[in-house]
N, C-alpha and C. Protein backbone atom coordinates (compact mmCIF):
# COMPACT_ATOMS: atom_id res chain seq x y z
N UNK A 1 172.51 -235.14 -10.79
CA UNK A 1 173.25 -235.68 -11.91
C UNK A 1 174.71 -235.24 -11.80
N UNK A 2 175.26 -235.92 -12.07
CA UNK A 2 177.18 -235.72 -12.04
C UNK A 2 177.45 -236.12 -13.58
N UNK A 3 178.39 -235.00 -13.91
CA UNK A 3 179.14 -235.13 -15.35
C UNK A 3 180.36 -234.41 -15.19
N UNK A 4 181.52 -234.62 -16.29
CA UNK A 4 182.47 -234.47 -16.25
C UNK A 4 182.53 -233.08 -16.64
N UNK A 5 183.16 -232.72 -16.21
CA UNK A 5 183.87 -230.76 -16.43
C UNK A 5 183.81 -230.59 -18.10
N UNK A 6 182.89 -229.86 -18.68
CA UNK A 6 183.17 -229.38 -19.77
C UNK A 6 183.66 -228.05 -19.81
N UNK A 7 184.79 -227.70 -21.57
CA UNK A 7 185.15 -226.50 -21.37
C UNK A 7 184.39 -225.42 -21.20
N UNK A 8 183.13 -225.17 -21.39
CA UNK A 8 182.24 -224.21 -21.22
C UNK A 8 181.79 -224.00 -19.88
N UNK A 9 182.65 -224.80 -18.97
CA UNK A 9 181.85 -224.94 -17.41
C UNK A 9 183.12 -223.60 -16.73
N UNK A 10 184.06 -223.52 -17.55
CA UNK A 10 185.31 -222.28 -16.65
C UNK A 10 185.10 -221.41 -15.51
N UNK A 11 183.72 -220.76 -15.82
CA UNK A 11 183.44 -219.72 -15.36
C UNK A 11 182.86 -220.57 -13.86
N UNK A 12 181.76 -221.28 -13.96
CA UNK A 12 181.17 -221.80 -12.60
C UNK A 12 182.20 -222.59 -12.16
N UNK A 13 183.00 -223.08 -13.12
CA UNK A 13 184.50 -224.26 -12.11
C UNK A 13 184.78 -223.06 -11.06
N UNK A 14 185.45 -222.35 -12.03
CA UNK A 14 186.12 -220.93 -10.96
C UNK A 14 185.65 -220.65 -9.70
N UNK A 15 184.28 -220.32 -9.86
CA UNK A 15 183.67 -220.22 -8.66
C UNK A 15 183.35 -221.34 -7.40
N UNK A 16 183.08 -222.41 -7.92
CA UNK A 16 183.26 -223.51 -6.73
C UNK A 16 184.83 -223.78 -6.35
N UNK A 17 185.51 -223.61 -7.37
CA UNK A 17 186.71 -224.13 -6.96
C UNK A 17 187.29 -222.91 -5.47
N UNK A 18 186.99 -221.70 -6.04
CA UNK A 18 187.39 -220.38 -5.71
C UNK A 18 186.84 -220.53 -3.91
N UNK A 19 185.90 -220.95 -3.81
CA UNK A 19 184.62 -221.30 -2.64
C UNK A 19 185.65 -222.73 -2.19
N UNK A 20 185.54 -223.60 -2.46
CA UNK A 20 186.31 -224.78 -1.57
C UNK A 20 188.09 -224.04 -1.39
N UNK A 21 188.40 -223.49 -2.09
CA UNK A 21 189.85 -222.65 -1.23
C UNK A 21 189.82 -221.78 -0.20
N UNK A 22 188.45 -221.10 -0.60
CA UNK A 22 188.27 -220.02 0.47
C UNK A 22 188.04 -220.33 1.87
N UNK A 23 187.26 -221.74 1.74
CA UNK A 23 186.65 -222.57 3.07
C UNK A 23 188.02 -222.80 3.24
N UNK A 24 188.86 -223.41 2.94
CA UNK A 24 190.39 -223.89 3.91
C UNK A 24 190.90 -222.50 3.99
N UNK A 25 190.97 -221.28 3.53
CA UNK A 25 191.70 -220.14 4.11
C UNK A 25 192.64 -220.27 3.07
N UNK A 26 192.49 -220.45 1.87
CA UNK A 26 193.83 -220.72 0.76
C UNK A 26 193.35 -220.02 -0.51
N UNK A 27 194.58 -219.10 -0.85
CA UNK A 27 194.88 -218.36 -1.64
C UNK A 27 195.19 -218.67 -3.50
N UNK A 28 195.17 -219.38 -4.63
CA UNK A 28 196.19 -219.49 -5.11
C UNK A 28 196.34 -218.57 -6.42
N UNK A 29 197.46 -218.21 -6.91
CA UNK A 29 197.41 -217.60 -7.91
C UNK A 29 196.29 -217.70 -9.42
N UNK A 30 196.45 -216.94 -9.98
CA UNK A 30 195.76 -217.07 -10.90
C UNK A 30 196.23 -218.53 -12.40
N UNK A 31 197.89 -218.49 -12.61
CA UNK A 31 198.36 -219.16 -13.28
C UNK A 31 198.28 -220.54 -12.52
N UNK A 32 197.71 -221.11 -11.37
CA UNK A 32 197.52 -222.36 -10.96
C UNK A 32 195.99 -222.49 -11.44
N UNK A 33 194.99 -221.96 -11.26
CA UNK A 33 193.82 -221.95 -12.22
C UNK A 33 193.81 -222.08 -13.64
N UNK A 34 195.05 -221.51 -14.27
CA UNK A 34 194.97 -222.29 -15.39
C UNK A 34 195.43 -223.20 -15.83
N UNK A 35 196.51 -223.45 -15.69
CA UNK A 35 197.49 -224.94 -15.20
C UNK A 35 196.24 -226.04 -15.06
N UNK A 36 195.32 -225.69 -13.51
CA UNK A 36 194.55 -227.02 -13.45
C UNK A 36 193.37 -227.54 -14.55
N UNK A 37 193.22 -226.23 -15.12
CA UNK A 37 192.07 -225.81 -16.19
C UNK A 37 192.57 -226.94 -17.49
N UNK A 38 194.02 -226.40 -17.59
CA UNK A 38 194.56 -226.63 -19.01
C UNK A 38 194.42 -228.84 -18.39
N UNK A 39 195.20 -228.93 -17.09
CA UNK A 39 195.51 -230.29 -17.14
C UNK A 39 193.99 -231.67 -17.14
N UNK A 40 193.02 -230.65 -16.78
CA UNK A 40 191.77 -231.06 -16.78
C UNK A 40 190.88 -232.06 -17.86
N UNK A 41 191.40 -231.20 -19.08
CA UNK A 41 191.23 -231.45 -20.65
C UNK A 41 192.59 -231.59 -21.74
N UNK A 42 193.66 -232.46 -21.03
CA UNK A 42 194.93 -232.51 -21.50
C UNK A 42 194.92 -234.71 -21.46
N UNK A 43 195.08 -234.98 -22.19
CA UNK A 43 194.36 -236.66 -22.38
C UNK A 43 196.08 -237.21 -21.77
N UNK A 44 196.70 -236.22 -21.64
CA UNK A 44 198.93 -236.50 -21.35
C UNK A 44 198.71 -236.91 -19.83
N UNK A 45 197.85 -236.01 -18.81
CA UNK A 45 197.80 -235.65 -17.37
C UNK A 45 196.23 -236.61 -17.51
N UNK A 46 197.11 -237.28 -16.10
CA UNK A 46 195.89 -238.22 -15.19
C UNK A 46 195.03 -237.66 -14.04
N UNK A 47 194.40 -236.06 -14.44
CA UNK A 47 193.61 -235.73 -14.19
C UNK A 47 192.20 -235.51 -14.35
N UNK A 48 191.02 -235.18 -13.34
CA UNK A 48 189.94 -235.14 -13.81
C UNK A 48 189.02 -234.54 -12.57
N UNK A 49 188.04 -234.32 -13.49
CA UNK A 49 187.05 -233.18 -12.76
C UNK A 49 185.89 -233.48 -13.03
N UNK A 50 184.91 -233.14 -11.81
CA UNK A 50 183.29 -233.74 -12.64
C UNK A 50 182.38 -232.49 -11.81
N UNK A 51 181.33 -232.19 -12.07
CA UNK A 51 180.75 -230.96 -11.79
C UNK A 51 179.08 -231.97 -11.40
N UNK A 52 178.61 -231.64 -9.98
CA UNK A 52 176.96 -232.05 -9.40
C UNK A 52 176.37 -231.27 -9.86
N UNK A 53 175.49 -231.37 -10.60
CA UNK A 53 174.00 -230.23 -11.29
C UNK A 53 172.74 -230.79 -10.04
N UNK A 54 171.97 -229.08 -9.99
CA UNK A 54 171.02 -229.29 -9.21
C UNK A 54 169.63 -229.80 -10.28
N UNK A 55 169.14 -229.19 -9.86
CA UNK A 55 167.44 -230.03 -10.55
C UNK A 55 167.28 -229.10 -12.04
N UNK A 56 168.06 -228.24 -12.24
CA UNK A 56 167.72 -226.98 -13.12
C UNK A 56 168.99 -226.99 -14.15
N UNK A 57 170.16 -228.09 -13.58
CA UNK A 57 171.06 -227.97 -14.37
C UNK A 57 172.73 -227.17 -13.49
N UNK A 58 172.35 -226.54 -12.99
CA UNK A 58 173.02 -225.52 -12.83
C UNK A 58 174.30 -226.30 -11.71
N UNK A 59 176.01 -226.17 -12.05
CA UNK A 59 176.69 -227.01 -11.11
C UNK A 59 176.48 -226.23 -9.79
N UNK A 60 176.65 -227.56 -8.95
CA UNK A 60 176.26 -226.80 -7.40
C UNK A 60 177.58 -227.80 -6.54
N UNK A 61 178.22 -228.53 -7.20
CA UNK A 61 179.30 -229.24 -6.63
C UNK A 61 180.55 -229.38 -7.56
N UNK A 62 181.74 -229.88 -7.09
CA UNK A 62 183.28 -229.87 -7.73
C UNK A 62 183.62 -231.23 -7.22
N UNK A 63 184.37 -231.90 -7.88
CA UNK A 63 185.28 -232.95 -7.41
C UNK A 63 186.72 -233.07 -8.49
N UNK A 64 187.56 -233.10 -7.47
CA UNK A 64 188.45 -233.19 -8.92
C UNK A 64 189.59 -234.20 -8.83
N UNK A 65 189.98 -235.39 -9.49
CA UNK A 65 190.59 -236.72 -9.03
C UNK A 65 191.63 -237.04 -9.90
N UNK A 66 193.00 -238.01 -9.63
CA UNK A 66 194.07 -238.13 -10.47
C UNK A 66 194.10 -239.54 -9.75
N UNK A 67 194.86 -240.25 -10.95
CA UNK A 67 195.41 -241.49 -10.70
C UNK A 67 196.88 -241.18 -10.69
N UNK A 68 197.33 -242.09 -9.86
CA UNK A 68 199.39 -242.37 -9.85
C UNK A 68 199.54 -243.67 -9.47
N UNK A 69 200.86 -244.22 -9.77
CA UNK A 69 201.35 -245.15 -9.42
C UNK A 69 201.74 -245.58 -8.10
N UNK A 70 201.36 -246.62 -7.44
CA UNK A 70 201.82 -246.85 -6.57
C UNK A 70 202.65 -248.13 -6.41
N UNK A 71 203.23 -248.24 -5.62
CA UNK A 71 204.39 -249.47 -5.07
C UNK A 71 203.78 -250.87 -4.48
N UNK A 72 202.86 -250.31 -4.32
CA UNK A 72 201.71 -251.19 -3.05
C UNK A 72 200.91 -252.15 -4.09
N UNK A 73 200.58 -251.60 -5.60
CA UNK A 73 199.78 -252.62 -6.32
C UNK A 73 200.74 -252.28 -7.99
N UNK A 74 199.80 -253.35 -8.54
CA UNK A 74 200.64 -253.21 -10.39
C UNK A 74 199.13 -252.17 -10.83
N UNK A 75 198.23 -251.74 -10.00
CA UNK A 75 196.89 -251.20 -10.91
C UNK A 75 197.52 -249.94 -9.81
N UNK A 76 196.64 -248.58 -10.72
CA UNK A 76 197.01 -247.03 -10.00
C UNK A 76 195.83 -246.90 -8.84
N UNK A 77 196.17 -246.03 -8.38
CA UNK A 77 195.55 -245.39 -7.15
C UNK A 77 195.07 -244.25 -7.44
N UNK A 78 193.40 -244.12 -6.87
CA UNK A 78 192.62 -243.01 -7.22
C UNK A 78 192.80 -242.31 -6.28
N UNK A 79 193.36 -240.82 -6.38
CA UNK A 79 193.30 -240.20 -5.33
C UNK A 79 192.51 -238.74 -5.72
N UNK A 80 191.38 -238.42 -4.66
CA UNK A 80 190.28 -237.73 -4.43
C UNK A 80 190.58 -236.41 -3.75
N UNK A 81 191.27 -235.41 -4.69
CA UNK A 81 191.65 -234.06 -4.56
C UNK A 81 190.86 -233.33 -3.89
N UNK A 82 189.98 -232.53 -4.15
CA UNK A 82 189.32 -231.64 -3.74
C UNK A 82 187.54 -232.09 -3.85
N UNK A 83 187.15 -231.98 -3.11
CA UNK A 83 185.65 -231.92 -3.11
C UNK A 83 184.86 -230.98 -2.44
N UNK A 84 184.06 -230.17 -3.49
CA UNK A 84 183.09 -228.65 -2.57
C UNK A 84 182.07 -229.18 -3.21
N UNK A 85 180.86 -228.93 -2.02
CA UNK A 85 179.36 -228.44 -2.31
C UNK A 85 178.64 -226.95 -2.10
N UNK A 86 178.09 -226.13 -2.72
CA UNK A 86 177.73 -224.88 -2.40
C UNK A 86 177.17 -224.86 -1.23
N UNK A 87 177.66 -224.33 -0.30
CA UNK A 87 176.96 -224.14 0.92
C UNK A 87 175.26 -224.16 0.92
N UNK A 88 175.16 -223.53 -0.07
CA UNK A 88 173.11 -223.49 -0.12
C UNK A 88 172.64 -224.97 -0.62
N UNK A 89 173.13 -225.37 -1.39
CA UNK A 89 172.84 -226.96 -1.55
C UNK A 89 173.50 -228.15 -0.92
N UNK A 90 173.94 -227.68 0.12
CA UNK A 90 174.55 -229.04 1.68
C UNK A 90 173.78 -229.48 1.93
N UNK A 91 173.67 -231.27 1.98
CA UNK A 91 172.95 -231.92 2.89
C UNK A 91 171.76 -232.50 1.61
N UNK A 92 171.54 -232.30 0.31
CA UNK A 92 171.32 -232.88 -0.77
C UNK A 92 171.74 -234.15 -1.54
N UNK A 93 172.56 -234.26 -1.30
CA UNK A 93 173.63 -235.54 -1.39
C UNK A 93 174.54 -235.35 -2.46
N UNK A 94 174.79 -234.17 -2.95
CA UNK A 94 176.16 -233.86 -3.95
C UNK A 94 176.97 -234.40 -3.47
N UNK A 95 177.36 -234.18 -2.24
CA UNK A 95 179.03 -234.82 -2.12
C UNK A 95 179.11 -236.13 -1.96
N UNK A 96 178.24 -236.89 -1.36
CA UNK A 96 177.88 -238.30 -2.08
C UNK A 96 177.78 -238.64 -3.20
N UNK A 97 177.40 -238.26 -3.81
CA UNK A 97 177.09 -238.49 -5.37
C UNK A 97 178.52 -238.65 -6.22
N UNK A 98 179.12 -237.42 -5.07
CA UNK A 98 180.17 -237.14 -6.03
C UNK A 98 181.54 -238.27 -5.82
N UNK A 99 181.56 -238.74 -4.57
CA UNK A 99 182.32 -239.49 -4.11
C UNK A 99 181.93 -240.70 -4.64
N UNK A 100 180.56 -241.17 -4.93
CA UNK A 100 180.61 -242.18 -5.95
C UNK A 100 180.98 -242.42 -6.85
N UNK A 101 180.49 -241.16 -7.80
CA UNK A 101 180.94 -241.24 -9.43
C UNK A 101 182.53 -241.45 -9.19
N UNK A 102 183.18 -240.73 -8.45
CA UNK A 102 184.95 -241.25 -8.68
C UNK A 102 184.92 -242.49 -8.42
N UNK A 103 184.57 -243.06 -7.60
CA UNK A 103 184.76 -244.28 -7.00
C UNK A 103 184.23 -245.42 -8.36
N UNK A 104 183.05 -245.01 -8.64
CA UNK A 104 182.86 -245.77 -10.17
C UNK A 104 183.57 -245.74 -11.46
N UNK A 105 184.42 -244.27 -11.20
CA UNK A 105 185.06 -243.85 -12.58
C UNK A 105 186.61 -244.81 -12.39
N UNK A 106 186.85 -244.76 -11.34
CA UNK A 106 187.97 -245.48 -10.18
C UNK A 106 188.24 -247.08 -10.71
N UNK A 107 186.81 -247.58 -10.48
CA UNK A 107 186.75 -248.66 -10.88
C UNK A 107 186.76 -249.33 -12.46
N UNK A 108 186.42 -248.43 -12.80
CA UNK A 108 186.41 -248.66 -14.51
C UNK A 108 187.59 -248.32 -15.01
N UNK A 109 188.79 -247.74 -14.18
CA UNK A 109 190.19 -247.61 -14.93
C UNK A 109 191.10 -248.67 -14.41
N UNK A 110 190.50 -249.31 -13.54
CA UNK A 110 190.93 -250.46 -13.46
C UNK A 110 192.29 -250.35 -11.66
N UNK A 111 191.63 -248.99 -11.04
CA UNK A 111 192.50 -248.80 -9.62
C UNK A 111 191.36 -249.62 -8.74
N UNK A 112 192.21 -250.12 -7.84
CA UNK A 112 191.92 -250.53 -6.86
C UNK A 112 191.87 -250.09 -5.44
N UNK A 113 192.18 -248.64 -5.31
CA UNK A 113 191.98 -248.37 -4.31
C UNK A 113 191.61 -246.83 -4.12
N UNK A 114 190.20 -246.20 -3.48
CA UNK A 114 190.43 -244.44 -3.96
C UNK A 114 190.40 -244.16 -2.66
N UNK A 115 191.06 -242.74 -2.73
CA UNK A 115 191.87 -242.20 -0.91
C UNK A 115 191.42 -240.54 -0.97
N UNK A 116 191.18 -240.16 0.12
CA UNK A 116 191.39 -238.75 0.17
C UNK A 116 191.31 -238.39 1.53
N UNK A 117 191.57 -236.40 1.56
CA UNK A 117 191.60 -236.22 3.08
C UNK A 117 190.84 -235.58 3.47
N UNK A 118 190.71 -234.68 4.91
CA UNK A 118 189.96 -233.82 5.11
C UNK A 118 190.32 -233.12 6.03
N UNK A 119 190.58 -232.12 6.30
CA UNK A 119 190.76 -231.41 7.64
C UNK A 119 189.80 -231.99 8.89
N UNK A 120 190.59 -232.11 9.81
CA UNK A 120 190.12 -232.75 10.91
C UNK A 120 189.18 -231.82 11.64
N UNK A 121 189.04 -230.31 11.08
CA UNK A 121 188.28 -229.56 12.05
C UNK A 121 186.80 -229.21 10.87
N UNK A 122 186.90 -229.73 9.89
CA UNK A 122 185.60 -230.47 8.70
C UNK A 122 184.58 -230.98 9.36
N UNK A 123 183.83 -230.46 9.95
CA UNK A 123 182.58 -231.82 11.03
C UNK A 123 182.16 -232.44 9.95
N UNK A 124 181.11 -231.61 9.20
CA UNK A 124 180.45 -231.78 8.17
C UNK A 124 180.66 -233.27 7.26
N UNK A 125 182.00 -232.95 6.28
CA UNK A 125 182.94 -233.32 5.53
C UNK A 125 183.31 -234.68 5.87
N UNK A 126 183.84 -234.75 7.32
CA UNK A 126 184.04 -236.26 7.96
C UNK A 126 182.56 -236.65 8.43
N UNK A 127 181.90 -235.92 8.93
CA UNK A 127 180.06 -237.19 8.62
C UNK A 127 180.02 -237.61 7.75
N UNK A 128 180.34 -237.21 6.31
CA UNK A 128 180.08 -237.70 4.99
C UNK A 128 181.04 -239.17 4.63
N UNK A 129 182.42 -238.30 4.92
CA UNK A 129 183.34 -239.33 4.80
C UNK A 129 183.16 -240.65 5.75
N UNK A 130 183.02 -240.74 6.99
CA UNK A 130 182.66 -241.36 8.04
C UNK A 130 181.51 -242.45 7.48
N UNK A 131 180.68 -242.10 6.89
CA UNK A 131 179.92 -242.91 6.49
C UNK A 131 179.39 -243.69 5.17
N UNK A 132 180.73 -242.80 4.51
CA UNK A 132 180.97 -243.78 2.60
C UNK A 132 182.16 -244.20 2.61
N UNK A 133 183.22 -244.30 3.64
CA UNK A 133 184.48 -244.61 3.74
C UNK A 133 185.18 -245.08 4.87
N UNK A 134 186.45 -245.92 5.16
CA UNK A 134 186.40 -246.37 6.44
C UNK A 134 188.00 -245.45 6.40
N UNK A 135 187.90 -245.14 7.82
CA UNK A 135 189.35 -244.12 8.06
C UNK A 135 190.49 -244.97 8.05
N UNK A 136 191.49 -244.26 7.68
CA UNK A 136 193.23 -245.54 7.28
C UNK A 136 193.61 -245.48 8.20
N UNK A 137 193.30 -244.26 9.56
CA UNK A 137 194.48 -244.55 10.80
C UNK A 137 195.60 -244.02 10.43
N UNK A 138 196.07 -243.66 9.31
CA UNK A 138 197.32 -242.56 8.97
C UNK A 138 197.09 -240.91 9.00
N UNK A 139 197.97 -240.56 9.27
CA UNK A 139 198.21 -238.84 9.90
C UNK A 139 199.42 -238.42 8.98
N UNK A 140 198.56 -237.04 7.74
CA UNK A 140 199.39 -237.08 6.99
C UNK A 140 200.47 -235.87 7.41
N UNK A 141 201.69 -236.21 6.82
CA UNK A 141 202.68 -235.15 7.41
C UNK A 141 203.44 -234.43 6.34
N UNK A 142 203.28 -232.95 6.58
CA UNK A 142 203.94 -232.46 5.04
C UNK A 142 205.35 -231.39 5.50
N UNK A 143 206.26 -231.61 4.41
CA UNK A 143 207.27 -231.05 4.53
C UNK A 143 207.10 -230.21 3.35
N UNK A 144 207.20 -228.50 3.70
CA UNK A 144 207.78 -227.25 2.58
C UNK A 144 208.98 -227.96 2.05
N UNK A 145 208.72 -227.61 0.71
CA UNK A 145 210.36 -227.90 -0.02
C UNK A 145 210.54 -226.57 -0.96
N UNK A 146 209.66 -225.19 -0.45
CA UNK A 146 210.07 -224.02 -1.49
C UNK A 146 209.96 -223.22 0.47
């Protein structure tokens, strides 16, 4: 089952979220946890979060998604932030699941197109992607600006 991040979920967000940073080797402060916390349940910010429950209830997955404007259409673009499954429940179909529900939530706001990335050294991550999504052929390139 997939549902949207309630405020009572803080404590287990933390921890998956805490777990998909740790897997990329990334650090972030504590005041960016609340920032994303606060923009999560803020109706101003075109953000959103949905939490995979296993058979017992308990979240065992994260996804967390924003719409923006793009140039390319007059409808927004779903773009597909972060996605973790607990390592002990891989291969269940959370991260499927979860890539649907955006993709349905996607569709019901009326975007036409949902995107996301993955580290290229992800085996896992790109099997999944590889086979609910077709690759763009773009190589993204980032410039520090602090």
């Amino acid at each position: 089952m997939i549902r949207q991040i309630e405020p009572n979920d803080r404590e287990r967000w933390t921890e998956l979220w805490r777990g998909y940073l740790t897997f990329y080797e990334t650090v972030l402060p504590e005041d960016v946890y609340a920032a994303t916390w606060a923009r999560l349940f803020d109706p101003a910010e075109p953000v959103y979060g949905a939490l995979s429950l296993d058979g017992s209830g308990t979240p065992v997955g994260l996804v967390h998604y924003l719409y923006h404007r793009t140039t390319w259409s007059s409808a927004d673009s779903c773009y597909l932030q972060d996605l973790y499954v607990d390592p002990a429940t891989r291969g269940g179909g959370h991260g499927r699941a979860l890539i649907e529900y955006v993709a349905d939530q996607a569709r019901g706001a009326g975007s036409t197109r949902l995107y996301w990335n993955t580290h290229e050294t992800n085996v896992t991550a790109r099997r999944l992607c590889d086979a609910v999504a077709v690759r763009s052929g773009f190589i993204q390139y980032r410039k520090p600006l602090s």
